[in-house]
PDB file of N, CA and C in Angstrom:
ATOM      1  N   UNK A   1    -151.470 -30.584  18.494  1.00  0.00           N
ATOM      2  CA  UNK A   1    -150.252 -31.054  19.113  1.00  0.00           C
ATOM      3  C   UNK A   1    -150.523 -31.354  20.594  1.00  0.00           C
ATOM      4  N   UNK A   2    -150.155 -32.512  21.446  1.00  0.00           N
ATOM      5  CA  UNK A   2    -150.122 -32.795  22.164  1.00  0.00           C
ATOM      6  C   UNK A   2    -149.408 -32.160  23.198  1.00  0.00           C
ATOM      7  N   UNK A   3    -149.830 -31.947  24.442  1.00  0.00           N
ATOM      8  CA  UNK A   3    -149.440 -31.061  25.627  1.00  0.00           C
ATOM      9  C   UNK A   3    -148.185 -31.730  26.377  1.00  0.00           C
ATOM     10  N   UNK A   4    -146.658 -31.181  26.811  1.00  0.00           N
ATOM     11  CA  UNK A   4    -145.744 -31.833  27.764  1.00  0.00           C
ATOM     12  C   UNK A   4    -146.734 -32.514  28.633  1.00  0.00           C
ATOM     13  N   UNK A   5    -147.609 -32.278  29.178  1.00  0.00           N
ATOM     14  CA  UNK A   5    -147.738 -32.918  30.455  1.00  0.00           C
ATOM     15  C   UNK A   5    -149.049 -34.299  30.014  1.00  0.00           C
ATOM     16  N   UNK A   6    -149.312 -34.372  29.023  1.00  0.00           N
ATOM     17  CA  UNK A   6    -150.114 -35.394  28.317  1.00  0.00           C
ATOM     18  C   UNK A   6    -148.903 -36.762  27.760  1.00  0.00           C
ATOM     19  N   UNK A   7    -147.692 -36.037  27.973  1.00  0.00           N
ATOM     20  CA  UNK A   7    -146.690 -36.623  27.367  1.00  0.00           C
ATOM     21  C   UNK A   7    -145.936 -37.299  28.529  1.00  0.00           C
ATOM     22  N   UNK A   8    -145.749 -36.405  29.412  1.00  0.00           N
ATOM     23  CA  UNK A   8    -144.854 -36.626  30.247  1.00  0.00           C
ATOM     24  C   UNK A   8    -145.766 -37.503  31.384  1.00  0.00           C
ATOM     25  N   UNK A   9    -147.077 -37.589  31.546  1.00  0.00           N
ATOM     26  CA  UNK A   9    -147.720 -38.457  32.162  1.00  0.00           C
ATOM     27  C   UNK A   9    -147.597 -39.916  32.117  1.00  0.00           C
ATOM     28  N   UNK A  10    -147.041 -40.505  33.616  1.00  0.00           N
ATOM     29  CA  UNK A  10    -147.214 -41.867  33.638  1.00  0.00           C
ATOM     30  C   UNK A  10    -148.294 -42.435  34.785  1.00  0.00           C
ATOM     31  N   UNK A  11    -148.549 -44.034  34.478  1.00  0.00           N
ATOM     32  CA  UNK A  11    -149.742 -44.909  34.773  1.00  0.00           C
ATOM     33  C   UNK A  11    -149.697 -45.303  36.415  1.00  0.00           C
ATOM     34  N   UNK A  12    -149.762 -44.753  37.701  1.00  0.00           N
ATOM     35  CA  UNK A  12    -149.282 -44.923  38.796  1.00  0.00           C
ATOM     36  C   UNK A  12    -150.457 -45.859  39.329  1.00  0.00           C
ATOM     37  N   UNK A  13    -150.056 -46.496  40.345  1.00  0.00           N
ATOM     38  CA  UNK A  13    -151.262 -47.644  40.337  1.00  0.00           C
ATOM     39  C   UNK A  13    -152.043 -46.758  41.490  1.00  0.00           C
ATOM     40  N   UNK A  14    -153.451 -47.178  41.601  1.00  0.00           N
ATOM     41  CA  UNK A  14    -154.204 -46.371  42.375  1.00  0.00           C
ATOM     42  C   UNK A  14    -153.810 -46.607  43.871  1.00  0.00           C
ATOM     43  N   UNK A  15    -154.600 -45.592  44.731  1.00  0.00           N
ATOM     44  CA  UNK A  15    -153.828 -45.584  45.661  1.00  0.00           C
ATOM     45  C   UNK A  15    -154.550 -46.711  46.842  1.00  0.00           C
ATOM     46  N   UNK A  16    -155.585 -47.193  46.522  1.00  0.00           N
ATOM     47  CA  UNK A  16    -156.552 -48.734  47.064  1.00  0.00           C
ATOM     48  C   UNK A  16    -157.532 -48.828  46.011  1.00  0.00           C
ATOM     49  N   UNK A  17    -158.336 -49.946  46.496  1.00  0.00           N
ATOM     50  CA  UNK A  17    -159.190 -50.334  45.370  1.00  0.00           C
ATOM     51  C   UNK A  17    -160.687 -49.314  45.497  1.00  0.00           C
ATOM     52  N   UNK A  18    -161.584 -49.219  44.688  1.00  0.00           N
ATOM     53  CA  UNK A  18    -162.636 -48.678  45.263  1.00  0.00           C
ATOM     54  C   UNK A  18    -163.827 -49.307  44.589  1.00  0.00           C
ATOM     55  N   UNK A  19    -163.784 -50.461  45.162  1.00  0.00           N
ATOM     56  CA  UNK A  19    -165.261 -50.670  45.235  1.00  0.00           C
ATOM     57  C   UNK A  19    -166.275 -49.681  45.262  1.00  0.00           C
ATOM     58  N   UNK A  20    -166.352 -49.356  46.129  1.00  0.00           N
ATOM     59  CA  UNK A  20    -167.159 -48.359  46.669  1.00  0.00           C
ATOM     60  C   UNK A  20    -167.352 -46.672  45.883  1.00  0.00           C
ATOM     61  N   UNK A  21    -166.369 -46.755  44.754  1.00  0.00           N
ATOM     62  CA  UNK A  21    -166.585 -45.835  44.173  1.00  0.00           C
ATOM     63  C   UNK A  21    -165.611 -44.174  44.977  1.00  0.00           C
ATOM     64  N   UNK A  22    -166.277 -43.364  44.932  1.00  0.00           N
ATOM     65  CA  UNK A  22    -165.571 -41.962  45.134  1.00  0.00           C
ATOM     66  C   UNK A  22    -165.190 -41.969  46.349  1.00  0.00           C
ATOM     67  N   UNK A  23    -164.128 -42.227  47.504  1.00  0.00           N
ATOM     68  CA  UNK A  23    -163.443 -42.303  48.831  1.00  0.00           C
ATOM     69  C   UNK A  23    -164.173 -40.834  49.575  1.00  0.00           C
ATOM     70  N   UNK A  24    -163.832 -40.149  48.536  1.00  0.00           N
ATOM     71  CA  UNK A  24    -164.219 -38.319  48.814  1.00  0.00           C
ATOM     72  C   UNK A  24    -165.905 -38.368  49.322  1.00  0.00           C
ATOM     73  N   UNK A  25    -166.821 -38.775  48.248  1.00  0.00           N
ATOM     74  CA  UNK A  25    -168.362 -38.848  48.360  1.00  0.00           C
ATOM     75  C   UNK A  25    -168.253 -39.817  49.220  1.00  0.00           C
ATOM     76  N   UNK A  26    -168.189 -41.306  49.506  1.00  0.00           N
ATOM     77  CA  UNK A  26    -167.957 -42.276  50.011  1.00  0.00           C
ATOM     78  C   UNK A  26    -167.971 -41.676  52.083  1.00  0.00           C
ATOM     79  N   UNK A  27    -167.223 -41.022  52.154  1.00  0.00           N
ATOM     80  CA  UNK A  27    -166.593 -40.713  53.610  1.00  0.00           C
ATOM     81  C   UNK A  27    -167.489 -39.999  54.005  1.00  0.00           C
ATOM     82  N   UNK A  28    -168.322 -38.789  53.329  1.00  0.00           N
ATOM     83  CA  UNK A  28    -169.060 -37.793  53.680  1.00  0.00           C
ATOM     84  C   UNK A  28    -170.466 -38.656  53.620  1.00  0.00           C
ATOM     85  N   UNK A  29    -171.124 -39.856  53.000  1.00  0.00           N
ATOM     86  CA  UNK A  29    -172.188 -40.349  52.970  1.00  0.00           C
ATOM     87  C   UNK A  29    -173.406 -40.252  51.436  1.00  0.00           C
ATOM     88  N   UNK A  30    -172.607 -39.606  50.622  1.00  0.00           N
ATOM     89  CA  UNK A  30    -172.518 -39.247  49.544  1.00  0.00           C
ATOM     90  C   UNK A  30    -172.216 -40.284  48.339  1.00  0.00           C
ATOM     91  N   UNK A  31    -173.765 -40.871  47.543  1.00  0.00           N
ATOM     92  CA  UNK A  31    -172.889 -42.118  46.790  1.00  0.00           C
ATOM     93  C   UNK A  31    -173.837 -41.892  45.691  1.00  0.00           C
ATOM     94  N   UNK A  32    -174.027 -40.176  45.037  1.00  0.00           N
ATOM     95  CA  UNK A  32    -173.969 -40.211  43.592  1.00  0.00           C
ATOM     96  C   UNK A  32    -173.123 -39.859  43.213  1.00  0.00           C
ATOM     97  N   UNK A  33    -171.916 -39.961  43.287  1.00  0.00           N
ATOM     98  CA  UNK A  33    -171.018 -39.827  42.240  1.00  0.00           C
ATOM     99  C   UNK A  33    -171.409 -40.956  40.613  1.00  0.00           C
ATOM    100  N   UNK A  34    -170.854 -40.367  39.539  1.00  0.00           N
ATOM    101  CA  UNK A  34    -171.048 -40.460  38.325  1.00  0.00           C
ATOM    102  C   UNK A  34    -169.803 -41.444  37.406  1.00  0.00           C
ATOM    103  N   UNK A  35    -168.992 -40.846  37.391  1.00  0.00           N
ATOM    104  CA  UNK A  35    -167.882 -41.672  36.662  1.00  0.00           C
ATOM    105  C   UNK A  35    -166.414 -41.621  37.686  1.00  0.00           C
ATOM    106  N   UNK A  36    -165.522 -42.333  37.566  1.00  0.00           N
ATOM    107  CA  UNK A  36    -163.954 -42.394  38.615  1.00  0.00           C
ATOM    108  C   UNK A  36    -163.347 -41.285  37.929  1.00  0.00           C
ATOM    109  N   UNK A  37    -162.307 -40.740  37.871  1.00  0.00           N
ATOM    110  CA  UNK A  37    -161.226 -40.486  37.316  1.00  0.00           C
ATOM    111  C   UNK A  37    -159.784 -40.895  38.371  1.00  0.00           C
ATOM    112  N   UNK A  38    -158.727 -40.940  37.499  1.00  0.00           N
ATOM    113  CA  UNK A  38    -157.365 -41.436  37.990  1.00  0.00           C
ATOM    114  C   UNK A  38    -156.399 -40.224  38.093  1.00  0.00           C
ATOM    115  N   UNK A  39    -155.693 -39.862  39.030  1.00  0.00           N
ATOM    116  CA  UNK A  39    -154.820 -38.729  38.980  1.00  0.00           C
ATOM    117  C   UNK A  39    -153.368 -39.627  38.917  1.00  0.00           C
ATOM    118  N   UNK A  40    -152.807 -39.113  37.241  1.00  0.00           N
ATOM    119  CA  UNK A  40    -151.991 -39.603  36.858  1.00  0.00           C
ATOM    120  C   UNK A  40    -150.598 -39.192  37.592  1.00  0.00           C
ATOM    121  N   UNK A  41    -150.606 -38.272  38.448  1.00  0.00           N
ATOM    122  CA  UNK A  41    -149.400 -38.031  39.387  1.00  0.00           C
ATOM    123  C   UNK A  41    -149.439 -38.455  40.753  1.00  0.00           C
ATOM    124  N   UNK A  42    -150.576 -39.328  41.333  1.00  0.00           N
ATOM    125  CA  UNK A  42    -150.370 -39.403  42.647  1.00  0.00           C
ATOM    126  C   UNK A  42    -151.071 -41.194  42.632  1.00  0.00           C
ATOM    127  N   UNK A  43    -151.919 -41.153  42.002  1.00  0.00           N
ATOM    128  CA  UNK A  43    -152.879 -42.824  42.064  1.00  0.00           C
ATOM    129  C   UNK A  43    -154.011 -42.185  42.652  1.00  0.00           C
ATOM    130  N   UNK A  44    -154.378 -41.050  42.763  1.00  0.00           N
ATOM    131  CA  UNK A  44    -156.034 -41.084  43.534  1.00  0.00           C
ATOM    132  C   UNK A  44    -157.228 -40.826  42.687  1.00  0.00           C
ATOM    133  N   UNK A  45    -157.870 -41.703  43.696  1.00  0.00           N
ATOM    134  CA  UNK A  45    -159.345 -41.901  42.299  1.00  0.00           C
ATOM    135  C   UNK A  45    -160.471 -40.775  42.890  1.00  0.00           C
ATOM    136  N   UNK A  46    -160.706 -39.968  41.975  1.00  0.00           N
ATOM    137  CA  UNK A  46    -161.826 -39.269  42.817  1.00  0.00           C
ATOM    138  C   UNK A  46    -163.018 -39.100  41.539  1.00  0.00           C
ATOM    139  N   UNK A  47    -164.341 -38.623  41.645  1.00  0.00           N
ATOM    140  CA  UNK A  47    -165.434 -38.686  41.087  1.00  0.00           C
ATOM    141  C   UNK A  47    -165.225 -37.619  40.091  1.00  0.00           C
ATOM    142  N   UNK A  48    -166.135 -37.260  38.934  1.00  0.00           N
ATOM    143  CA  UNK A  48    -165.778 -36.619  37.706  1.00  0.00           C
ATOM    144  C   UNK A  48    -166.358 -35.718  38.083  1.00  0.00           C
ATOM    145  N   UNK A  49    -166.851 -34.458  36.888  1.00  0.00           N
ATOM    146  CA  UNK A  49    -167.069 -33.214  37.119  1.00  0.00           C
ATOM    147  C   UNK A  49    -168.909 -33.387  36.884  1.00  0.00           C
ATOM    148  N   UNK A  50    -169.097 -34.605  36.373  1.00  0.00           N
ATOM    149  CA  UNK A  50    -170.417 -34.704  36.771  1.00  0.00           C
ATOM    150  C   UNK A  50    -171.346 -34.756  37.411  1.00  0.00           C
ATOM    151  N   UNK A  51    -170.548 -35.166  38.592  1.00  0.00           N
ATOM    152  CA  UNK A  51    -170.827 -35.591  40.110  1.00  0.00           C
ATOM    153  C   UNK A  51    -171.150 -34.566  41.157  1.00  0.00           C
ATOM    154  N   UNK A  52    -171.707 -34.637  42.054  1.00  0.00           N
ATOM    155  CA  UNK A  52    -172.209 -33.303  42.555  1.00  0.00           C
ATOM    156  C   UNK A  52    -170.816 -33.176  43.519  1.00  0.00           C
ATOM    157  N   UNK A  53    -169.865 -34.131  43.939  1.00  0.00           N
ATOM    158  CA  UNK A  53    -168.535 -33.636  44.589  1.00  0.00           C
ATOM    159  C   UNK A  53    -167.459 -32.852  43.930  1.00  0.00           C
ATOM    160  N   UNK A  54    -167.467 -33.600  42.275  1.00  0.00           N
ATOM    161  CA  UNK A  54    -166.496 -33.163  41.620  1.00  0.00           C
ATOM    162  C   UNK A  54    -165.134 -32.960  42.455  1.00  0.00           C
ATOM    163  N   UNK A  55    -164.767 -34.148  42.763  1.00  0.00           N
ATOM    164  CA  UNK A  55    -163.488 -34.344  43.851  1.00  0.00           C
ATOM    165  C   UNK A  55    -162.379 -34.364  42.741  1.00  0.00           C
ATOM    166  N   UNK A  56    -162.411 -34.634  41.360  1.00  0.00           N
ATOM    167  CA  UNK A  56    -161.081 -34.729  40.432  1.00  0.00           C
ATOM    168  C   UNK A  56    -160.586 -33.478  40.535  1.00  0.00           C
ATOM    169  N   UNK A  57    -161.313 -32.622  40.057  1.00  0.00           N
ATOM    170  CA  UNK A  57    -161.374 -31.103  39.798  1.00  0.00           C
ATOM    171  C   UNK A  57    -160.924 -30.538  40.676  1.00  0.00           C
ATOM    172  N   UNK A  58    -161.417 -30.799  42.628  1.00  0.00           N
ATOM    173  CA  UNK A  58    -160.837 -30.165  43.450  1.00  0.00           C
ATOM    174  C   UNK A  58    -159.563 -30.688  43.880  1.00  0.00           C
ATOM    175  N   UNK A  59    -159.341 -31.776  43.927  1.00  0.00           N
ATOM    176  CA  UNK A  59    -158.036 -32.323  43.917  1.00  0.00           C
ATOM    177  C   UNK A  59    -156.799 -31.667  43.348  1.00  0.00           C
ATOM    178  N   UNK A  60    -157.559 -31.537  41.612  1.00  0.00           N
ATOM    179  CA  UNK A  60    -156.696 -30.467  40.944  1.00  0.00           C
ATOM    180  C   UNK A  60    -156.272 -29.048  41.052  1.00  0.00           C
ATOM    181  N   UNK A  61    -157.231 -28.883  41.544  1.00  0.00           N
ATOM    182  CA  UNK A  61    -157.159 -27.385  42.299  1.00  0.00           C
ATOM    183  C   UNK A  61    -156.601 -27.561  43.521  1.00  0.00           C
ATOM    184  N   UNK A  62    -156.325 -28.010  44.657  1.00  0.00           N
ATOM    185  CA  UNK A  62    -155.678 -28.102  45.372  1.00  0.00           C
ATOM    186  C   UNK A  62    -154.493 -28.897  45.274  1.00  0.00           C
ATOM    187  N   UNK A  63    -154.034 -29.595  44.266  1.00  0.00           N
ATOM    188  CA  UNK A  63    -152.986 -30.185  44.360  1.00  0.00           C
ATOM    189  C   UNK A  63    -151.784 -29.714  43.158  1.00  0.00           C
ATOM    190  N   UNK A  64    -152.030 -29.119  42.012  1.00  0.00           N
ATOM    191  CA  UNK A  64    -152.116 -28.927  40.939  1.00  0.00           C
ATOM    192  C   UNK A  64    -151.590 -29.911  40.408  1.00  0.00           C
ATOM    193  N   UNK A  65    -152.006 -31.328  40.360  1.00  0.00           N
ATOM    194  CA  UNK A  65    -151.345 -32.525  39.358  1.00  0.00           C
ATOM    195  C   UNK A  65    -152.186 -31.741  38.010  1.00  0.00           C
ATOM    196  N   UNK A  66    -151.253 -32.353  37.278  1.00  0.00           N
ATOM    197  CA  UNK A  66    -152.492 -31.852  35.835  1.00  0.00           C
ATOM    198  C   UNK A  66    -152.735 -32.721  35.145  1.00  0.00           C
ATOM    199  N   UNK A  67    -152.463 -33.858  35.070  1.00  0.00           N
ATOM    200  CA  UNK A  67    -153.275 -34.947  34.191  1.00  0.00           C
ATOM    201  C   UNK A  67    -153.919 -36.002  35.009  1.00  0.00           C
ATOM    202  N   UNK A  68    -155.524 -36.337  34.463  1.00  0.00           N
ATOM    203  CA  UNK A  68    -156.299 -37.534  35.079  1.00  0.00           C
ATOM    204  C   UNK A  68    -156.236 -37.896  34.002  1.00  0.00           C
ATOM    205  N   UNK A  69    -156.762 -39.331  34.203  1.00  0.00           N
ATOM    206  CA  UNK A  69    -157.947 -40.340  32.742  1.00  0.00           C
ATOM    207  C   UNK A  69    -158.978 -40.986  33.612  1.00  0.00           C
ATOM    208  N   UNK A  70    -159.624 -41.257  32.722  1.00  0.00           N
ATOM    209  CA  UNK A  70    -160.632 -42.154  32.930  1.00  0.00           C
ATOM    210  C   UNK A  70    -160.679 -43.200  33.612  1.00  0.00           C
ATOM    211  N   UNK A  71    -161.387 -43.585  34.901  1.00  0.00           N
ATOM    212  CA  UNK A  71    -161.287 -44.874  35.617  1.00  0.00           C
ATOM    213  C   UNK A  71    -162.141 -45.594  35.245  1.00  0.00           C
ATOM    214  N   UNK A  72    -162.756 -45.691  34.480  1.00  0.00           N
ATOM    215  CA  UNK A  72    -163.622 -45.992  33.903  1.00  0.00           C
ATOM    216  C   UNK A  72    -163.745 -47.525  33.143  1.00  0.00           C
ATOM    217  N   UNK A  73    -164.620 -48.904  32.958  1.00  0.00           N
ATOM    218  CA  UNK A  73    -164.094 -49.953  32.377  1.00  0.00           C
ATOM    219  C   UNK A  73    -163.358 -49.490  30.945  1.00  0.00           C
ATOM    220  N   UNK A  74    -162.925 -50.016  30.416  1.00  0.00           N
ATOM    221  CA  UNK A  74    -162.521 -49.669  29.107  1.00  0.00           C
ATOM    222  C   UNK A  74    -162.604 -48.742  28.488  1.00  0.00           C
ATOM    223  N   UNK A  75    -162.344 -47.154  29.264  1.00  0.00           N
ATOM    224  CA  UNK A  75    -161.729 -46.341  29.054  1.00  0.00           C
ATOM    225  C   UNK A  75    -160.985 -46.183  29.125  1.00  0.00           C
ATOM    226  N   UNK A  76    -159.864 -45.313  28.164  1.00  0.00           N
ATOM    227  CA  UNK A  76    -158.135 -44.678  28.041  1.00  0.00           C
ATOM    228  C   UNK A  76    -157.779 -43.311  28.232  1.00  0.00           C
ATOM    229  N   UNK A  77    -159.003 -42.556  27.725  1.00  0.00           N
ATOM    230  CA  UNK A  77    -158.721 -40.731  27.513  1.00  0.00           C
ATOM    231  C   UNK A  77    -158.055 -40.432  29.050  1.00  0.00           C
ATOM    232  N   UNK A  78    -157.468 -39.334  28.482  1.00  0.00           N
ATOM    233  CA  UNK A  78    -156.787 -38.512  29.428  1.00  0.00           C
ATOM    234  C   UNK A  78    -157.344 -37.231  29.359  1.00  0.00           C
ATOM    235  N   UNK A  79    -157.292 -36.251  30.537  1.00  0.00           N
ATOM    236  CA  UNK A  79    -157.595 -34.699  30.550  1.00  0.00           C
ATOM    237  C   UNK A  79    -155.987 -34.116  31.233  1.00  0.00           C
ATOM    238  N   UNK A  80    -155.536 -33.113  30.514  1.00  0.00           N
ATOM    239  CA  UNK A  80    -154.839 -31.922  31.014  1.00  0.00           C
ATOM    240  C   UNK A  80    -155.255 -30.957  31.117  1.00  0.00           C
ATOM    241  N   UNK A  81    -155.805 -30.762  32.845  1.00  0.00           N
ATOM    242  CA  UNK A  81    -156.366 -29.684  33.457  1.00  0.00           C
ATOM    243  C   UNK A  81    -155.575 -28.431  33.012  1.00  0.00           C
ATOM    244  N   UNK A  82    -154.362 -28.208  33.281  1.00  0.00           N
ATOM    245  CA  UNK A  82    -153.246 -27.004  33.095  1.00  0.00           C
ATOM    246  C   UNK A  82    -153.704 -26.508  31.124  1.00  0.00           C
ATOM    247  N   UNK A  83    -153.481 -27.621  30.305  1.00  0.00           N
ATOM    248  CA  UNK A  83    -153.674 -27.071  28.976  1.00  0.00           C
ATOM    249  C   UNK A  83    -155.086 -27.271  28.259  1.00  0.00           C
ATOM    250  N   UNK A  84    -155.903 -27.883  29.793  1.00  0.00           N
ATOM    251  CA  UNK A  84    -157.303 -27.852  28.310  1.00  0.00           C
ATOM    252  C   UNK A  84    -157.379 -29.018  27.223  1.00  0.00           C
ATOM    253  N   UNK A  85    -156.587 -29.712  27.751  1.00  0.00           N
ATOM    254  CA  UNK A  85    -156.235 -30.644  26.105  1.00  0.00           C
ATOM    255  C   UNK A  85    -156.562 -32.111  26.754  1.00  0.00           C
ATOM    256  N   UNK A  86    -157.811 -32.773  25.801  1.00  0.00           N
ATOM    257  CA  UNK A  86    -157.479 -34.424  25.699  1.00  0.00           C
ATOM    258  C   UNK A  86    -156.710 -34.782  25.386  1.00  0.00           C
ATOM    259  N   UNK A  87    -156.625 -35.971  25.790  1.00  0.00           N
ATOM    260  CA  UNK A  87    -155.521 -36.848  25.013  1.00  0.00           C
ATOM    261  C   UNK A  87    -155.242 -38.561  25.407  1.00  0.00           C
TER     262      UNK A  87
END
């Protein structure tokens, strides 16, 4: 069963474009980041948990939005940090 907040998540447009990939890695001089992710409560794109910033994750932890997806080309998945749950 699908999580309220997998549900209740909507598509906010990002908050600029990023060429350039992770704003977070990007600013500090830092440009392995790995994959985008999208924070479905605010528009900010930050780098995945692969990445040696893992800026989604801290974002989440400091912000507590709880759903990203994938920024990814033609990716859709979603993560709910709060329940653990794809979607």
């Amino acid at each position: 069963m699908i999580c309220q907040h997998l549900k209740d998540a909507t598509e906010p447009a990002p908050l600029s474009a990023y060429e350039d990939g992770c704003r977070q890695c990007h600013d500090i001089g830092n440009h392995n980041w790995v994959h985008l992710r999208l924070c479905l409560n605010c528009g900010l794109v930050a780098c995945c948990d692969s990445s040696p910033g893992r800026h989604m994750s801290a974002h989440h932890a400091a912000e507590r939005h709880p759903v990203m997806r994938s920024f990814e080309p033609g990716e859709t998945w979603r993560w709910c940090y709060d329940d653990e749950q794809l979607g």
